[in-house]
N, C-alpha and C. Protein backbone atom coordinates (compact mmCIF):
# COMPACT_ATOMS: atom_id res chain seq x y z
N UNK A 1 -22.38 -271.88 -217.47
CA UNK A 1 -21.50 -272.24 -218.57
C UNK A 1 -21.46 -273.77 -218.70
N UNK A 2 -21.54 -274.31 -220.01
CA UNK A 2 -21.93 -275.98 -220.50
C UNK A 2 -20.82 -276.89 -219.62
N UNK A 3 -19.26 -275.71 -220.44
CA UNK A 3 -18.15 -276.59 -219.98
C UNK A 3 -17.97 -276.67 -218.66
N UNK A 4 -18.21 -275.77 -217.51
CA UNK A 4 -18.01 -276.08 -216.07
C UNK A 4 -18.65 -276.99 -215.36
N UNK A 5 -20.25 -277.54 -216.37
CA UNK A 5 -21.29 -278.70 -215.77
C UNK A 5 -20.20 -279.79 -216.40
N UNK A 6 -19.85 -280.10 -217.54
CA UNK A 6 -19.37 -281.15 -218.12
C UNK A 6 -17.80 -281.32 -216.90
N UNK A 7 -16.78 -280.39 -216.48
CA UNK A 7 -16.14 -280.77 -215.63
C UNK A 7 -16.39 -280.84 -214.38
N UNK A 8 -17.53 -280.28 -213.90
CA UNK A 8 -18.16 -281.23 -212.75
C UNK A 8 -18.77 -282.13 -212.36
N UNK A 9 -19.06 -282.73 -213.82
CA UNK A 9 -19.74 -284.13 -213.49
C UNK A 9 -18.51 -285.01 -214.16
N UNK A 10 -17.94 -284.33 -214.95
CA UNK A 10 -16.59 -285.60 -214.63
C UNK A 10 -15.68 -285.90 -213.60
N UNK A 11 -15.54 -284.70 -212.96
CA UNK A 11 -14.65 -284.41 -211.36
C UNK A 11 -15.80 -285.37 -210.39
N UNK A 12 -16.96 -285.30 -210.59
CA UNK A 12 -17.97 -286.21 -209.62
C UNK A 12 -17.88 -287.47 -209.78
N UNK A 13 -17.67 -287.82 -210.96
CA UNK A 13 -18.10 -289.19 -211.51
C UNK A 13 -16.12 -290.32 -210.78
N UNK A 14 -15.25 -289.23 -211.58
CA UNK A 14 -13.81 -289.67 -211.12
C UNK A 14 -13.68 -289.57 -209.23
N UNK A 15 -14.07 -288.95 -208.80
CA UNK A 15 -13.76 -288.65 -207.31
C UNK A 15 -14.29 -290.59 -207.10
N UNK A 16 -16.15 -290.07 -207.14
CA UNK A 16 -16.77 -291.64 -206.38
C UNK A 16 -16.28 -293.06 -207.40
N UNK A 17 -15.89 -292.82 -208.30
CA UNK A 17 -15.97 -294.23 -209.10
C UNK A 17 -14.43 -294.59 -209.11
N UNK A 18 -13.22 -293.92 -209.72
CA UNK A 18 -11.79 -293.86 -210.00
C UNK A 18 -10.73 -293.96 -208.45
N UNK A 19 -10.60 -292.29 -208.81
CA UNK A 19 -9.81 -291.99 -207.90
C UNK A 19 -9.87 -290.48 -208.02
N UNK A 20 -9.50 -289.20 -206.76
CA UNK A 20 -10.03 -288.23 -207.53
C UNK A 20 -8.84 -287.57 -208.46
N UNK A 21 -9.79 -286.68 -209.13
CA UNK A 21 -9.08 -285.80 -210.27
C UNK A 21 -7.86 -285.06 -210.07
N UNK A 22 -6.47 -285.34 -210.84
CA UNK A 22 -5.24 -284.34 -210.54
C UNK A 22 -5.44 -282.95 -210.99
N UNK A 23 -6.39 -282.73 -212.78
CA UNK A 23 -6.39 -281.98 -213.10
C UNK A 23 -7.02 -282.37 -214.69
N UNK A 24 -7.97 -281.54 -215.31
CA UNK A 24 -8.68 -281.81 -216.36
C UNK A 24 -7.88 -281.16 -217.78
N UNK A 25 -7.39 -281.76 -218.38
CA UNK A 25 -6.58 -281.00 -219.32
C UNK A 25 -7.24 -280.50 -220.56
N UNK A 26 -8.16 -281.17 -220.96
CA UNK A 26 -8.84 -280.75 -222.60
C UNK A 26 -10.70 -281.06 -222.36
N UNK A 27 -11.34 -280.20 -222.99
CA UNK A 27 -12.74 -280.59 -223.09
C UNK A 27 -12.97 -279.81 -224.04
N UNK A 28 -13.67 -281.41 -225.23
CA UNK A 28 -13.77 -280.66 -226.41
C UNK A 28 -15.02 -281.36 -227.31
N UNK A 29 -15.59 -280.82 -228.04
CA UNK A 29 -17.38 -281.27 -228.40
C UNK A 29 -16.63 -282.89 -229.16
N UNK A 30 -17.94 -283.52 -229.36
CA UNK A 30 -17.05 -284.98 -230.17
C UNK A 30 -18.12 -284.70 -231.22
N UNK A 31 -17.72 -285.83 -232.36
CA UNK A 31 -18.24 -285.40 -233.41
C UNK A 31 -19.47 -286.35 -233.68
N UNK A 32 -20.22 -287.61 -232.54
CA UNK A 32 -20.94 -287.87 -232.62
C UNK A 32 -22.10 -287.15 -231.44
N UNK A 33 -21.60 -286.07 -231.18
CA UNK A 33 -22.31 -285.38 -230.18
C UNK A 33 -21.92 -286.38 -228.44
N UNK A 34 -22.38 -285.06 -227.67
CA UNK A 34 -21.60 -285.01 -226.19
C UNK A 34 -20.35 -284.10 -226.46
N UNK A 35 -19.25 -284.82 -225.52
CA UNK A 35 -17.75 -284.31 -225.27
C UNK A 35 -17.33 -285.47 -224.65
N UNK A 36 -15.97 -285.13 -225.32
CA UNK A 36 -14.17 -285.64 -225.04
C UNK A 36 -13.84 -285.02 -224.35
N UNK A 37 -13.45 -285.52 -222.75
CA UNK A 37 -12.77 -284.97 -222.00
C UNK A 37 -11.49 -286.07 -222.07
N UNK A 38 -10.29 -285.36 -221.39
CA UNK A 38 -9.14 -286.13 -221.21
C UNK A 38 -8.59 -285.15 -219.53
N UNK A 39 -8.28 -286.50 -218.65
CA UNK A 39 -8.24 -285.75 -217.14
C UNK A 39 -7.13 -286.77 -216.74
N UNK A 40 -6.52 -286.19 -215.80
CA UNK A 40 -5.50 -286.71 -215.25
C UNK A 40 -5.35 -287.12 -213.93
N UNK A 41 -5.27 -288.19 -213.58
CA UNK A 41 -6.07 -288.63 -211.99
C UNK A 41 -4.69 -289.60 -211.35
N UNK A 42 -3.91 -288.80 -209.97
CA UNK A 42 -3.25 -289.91 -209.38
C UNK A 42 -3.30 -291.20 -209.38
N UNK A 43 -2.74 -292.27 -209.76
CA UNK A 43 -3.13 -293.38 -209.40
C UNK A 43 -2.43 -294.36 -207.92
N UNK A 44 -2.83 -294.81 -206.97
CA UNK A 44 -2.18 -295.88 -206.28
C UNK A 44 -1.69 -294.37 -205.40
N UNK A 45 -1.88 -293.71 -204.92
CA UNK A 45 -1.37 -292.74 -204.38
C UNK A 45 -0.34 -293.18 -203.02
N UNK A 46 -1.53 -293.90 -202.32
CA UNK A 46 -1.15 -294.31 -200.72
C UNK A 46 0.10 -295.58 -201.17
N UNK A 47 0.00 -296.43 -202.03
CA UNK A 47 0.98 -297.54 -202.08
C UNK A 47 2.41 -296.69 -202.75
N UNK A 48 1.82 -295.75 -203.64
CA UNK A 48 3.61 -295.05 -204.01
C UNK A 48 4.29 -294.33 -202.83
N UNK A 49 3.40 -293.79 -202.08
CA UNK A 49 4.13 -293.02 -201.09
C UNK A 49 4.57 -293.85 -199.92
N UNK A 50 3.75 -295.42 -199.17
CA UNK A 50 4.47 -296.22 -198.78
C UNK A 50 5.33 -296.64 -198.99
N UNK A 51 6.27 -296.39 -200.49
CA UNK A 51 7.37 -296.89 -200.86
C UNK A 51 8.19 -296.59 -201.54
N UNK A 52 7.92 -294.86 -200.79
CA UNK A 52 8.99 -293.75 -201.53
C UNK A 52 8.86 -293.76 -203.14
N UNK A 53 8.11 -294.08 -203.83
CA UNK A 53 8.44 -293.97 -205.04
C UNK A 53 7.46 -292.55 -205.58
N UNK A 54 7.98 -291.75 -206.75
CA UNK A 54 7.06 -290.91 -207.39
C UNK A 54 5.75 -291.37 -208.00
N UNK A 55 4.68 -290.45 -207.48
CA UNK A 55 3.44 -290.72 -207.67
C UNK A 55 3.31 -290.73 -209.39
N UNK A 56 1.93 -291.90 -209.66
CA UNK A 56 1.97 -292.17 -211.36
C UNK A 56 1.13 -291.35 -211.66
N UNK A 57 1.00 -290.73 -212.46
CA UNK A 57 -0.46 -290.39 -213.28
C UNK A 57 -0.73 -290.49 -214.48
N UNK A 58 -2.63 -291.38 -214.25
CA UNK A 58 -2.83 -291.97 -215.50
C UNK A 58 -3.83 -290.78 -216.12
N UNK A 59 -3.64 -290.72 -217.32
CA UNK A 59 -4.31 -289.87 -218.39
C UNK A 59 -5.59 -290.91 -219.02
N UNK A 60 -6.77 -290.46 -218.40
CA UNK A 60 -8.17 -291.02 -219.25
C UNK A 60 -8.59 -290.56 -220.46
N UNK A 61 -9.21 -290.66 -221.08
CA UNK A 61 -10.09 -290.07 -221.88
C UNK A 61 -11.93 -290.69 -221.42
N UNK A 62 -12.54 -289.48 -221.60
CA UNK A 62 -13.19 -289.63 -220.61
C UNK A 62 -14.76 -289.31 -221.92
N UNK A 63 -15.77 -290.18 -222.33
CA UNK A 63 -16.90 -289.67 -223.05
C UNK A 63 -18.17 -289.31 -222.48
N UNK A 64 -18.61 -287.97 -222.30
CA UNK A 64 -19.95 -287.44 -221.80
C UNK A 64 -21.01 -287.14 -222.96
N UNK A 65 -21.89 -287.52 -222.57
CA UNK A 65 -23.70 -287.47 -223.62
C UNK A 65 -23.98 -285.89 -223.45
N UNK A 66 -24.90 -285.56 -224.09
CA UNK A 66 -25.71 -284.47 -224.09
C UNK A 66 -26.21 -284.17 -222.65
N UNK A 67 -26.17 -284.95 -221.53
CA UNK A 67 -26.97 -284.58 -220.66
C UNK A 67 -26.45 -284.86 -219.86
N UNK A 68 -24.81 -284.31 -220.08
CA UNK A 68 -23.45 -284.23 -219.14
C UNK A 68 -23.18 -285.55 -218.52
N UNK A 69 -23.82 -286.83 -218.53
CA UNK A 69 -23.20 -287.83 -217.86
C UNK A 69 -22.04 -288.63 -218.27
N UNK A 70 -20.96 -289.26 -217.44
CA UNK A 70 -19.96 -290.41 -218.13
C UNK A 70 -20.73 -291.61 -218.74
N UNK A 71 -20.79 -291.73 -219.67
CA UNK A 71 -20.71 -292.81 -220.73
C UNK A 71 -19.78 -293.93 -221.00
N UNK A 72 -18.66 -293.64 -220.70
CA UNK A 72 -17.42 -294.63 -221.10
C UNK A 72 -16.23 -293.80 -220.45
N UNK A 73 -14.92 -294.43 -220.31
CA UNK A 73 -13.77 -293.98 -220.03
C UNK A 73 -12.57 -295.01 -220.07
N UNK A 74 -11.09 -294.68 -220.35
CA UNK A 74 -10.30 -295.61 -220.61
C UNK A 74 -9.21 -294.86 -220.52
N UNK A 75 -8.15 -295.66 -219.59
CA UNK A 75 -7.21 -294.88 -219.66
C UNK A 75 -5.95 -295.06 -220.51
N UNK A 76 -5.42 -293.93 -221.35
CA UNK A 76 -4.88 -293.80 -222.49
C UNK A 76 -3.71 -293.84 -222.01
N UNK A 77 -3.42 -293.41 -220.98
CA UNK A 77 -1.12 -293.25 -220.77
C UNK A 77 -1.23 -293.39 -219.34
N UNK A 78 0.19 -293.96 -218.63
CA UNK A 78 0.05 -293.64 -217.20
C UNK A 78 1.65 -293.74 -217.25
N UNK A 79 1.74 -292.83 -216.63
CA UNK A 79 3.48 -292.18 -216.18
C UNK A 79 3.90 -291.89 -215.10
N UNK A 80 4.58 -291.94 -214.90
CA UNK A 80 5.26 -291.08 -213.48
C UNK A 80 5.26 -289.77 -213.39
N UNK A 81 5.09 -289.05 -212.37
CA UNK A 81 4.65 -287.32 -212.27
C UNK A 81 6.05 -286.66 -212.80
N UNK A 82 7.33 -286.91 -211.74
CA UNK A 82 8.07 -286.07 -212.72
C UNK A 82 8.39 -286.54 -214.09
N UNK A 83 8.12 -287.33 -215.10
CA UNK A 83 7.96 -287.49 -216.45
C UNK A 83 7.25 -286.40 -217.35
N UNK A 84 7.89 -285.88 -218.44
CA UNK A 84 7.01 -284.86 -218.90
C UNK A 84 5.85 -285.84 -220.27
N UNK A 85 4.61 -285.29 -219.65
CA UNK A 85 3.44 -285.64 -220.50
C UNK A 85 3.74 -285.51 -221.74
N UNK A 86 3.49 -286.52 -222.86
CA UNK A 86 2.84 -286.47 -223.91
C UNK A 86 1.58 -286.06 -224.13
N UNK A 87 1.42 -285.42 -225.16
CA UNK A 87 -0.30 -285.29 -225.60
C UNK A 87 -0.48 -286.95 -226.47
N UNK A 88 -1.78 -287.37 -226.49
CA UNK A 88 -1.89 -289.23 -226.80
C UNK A 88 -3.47 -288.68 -227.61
């Protein structure tokens, strides 16, 4: 299945390059060809929990080519976990 290669090479790409993946929320075709993913990845994990504070999580948007690789990425929102998500 297309979409399980496209979230495993974004879960690959976020683990070694970012930080790893909290959870992949949307994957959806783009209209110049590839896919729009949008994933949600702890940030600063070890420094929030040194200092009692709730862990952040930033929301990427994430662009893959035809031949499943990351292309670009940027992160669109970053919040605190118990904060309830916006869609962006």
């Amino acid at each position: 299945m297309e979409i399980k290669k496209i979230m495993q090479s974004v879960t690959d790409f976020f683990s070694e390059h970012v930080a790893p993946p909290h959870k992949i929320t949307s994957v959806e075709a783009a209209e110049e060809g590839g896919w729009k993913v949008l994933i949600e990845v702890v940030e600063e994990k070890e420094y929030m929990k040194k200092y009692a504070k709730d862990e952040m999580i930033g929301t990427y948007e994430v662009r893959v080519n035809k031949e499943k690789e990351v292309t670009s990425f940027k992160r669109r929102d970053i919040r605190y976990r118990s904060a309830i998500g916006q869609e962006t």
